[in-house]
Protein backbone atom coordinates (compact mmCIF):
# COMPACT_ATOMS: atom_id res chain seq x y z
CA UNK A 1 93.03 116.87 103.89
CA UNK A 2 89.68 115.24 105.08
CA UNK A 3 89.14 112.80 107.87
CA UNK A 4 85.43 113.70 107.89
CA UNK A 5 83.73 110.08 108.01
CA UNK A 6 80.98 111.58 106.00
CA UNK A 7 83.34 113.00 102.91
CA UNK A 8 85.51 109.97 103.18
CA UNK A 9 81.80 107.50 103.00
CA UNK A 10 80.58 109.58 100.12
CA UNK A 11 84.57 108.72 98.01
CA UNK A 12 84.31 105.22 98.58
CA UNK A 13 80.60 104.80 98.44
CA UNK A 14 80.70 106.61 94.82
CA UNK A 15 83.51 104.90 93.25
CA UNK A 16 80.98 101.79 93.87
CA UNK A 17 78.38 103.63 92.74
CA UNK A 18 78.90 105.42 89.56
CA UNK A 19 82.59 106.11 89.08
CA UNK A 20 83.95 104.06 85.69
CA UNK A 21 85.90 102.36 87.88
CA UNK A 22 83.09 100.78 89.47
CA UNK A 23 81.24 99.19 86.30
CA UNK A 24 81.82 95.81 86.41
CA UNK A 25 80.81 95.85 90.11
CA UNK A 26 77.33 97.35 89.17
CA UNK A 27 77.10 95.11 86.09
CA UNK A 28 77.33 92.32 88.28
CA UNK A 29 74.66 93.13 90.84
CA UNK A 30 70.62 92.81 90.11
CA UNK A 31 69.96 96.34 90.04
CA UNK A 32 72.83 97.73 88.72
CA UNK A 33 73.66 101.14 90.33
CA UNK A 34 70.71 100.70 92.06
CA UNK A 35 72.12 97.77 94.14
CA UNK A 36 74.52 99.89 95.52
CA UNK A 37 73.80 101.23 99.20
CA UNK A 38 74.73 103.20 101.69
CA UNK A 39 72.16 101.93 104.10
CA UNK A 40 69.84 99.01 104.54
CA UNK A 41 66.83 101.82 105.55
CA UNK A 42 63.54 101.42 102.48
CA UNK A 43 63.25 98.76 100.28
CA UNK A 44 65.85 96.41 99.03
CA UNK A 45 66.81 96.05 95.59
CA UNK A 46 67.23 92.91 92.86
CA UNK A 47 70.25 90.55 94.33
CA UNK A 48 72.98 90.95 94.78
CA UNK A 49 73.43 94.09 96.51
CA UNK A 50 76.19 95.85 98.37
CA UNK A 51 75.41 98.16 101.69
CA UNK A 52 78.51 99.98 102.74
CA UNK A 53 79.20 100.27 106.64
CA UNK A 54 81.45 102.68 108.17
CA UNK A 55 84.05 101.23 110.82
CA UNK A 56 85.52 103.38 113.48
CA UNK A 57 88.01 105.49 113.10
CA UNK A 58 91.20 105.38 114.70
CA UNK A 59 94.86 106.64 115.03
CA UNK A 60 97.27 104.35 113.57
CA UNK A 61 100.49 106.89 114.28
CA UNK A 62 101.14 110.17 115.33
CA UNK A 63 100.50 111.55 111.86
CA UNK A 64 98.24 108.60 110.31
CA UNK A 65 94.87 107.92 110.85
CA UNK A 66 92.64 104.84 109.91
CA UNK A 67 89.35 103.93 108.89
CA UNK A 68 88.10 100.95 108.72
CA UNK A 69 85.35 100.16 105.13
CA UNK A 70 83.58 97.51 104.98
CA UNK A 71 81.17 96.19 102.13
CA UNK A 72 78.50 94.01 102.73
CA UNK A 73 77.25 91.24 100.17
CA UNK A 74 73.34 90.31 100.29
CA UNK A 75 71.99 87.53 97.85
CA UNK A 76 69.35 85.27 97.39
CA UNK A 77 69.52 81.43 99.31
CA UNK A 78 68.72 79.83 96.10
CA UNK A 79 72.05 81.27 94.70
CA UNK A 80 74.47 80.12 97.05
CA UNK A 81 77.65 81.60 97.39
CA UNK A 82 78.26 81.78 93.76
CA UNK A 83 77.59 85.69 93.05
CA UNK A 84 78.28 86.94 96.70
CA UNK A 85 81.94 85.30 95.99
CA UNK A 86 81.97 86.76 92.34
CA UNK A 87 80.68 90.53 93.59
CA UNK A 88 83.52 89.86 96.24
CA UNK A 89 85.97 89.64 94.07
CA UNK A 90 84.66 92.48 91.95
CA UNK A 91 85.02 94.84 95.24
CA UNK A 92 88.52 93.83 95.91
CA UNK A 93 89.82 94.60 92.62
CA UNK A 94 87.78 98.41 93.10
CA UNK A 95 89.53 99.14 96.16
CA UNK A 96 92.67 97.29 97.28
CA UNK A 97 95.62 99.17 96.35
CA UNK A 98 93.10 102.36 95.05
CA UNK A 99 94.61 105.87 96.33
CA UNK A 100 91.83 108.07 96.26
CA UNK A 101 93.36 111.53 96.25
CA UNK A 102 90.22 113.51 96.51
CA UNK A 103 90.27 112.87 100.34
CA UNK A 104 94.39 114.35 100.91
CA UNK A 105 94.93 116.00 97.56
CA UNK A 106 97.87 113.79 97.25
CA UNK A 107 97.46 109.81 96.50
CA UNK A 108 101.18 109.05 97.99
CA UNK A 109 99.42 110.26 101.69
CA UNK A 110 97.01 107.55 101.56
CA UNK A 111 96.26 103.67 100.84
CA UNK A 112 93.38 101.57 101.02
CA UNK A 113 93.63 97.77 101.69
CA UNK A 114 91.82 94.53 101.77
CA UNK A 115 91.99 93.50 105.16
CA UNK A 116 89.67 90.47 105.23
CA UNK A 117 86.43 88.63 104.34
CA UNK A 118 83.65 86.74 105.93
CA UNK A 119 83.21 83.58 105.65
CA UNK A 120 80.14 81.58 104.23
CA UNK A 121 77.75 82.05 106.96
CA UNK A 122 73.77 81.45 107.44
CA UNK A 123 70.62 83.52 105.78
CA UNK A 124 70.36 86.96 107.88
CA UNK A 125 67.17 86.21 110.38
CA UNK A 126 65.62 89.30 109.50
CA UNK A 127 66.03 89.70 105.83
CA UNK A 128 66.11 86.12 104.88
CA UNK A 129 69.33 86.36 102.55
CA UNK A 130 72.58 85.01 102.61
CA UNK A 131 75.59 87.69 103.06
CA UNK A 132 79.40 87.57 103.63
CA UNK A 133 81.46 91.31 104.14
CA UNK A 134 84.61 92.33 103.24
CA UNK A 135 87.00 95.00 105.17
CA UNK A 136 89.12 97.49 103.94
CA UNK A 137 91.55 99.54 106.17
CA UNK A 138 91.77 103.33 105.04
CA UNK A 139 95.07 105.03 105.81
CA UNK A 140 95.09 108.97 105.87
CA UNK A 141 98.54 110.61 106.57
C-alpha cells in the first residue's frame, strides 16, 4: 500500500493525463494532453487547462488516511465560465466514485470523492485568466 504523496500525484495526475479514462477530459481542453499539468512552472498551454495541486495529508481514523486532490481550471476571460464549467464536469465524472487500486492493490481499501467546487470568481492577477477548482478527498485504508 502507498501513501507516498508523490506515487499517489503521479495515479491521479495520469488518469487525467493519458489513461482512456481520461479522453474526453483532454478532448475538451486546448491542448489536449498537453493541457494537463502538474505544475504552473514554464509556459502555459492553449485554454482550458487543468494544474493539479496536492492537499495535505491527513489521518481520517486509526487505519485510514486522507488526501486531499484538487484540480484547478484556467481559461480565457473572453470565454466565461462556459468551458471551465464543462471541463468541471468532465473531472468529476474521471474521479468521483474511481477506486484506483494501483495505490492499495485492492480498490475496496480506497475511495475517491468530489468534495466541492469553487465558485465563479475574478481573472487570476498574475496570469490574467479566469479559474474555478474542484476538491477531491482520497481515502487510503
Amino acid at each position: 500500500m502507498s501513501r507516498d504523496p508523490r506515487v499517489i500525484k503521479s495515479t491521479v495526475y495520469s488518469r487525467a493525463k493519458t489513461d482512456g479514462a481520461g479522453a474526453s477530459l483532454r478532448a475538451a481542453l486546448g491542448g489536449g494532453a498537453a493541457s494537463v499539468l502538474p505544475d504552473l512552472i514554464g509556459d502555459l498551454p492553449s485554454t482550458p487547462f487543468v494544474v493539479l495541486r496536492m492537499g495535505t495529508a491527513t489521518p481520517e481514523s486509526a487505519v485510514t488516511a486522507g488526501q486531499s486532490l484538487t484540480w484547478w481550471i484556467y481559461d480565457a476571460p473572453d470565454q466565461r465560465f462556459y468551458r471551465i464549467d464543462q471541463v468541471e464536469m468532465l473531472l468529476r465524472d474521471l474521479y468521483d466514485g474511481w477506486r484506483p487500486t494501483t495505490l492499495t492493490g485492492a480498490a475496496a481499501q480506497q475511495r475517491i470523492e468530489w468534495e466541492f467546487s469553487s465558485g465563479e470568481g475574478p481573472e487570476d492577477p498574475d496570469l490574467g485568466l479566469l479559474f474555478k477548482f474542484v476538491r477531491f478527498r482520497l481515502s487510503l485504508v
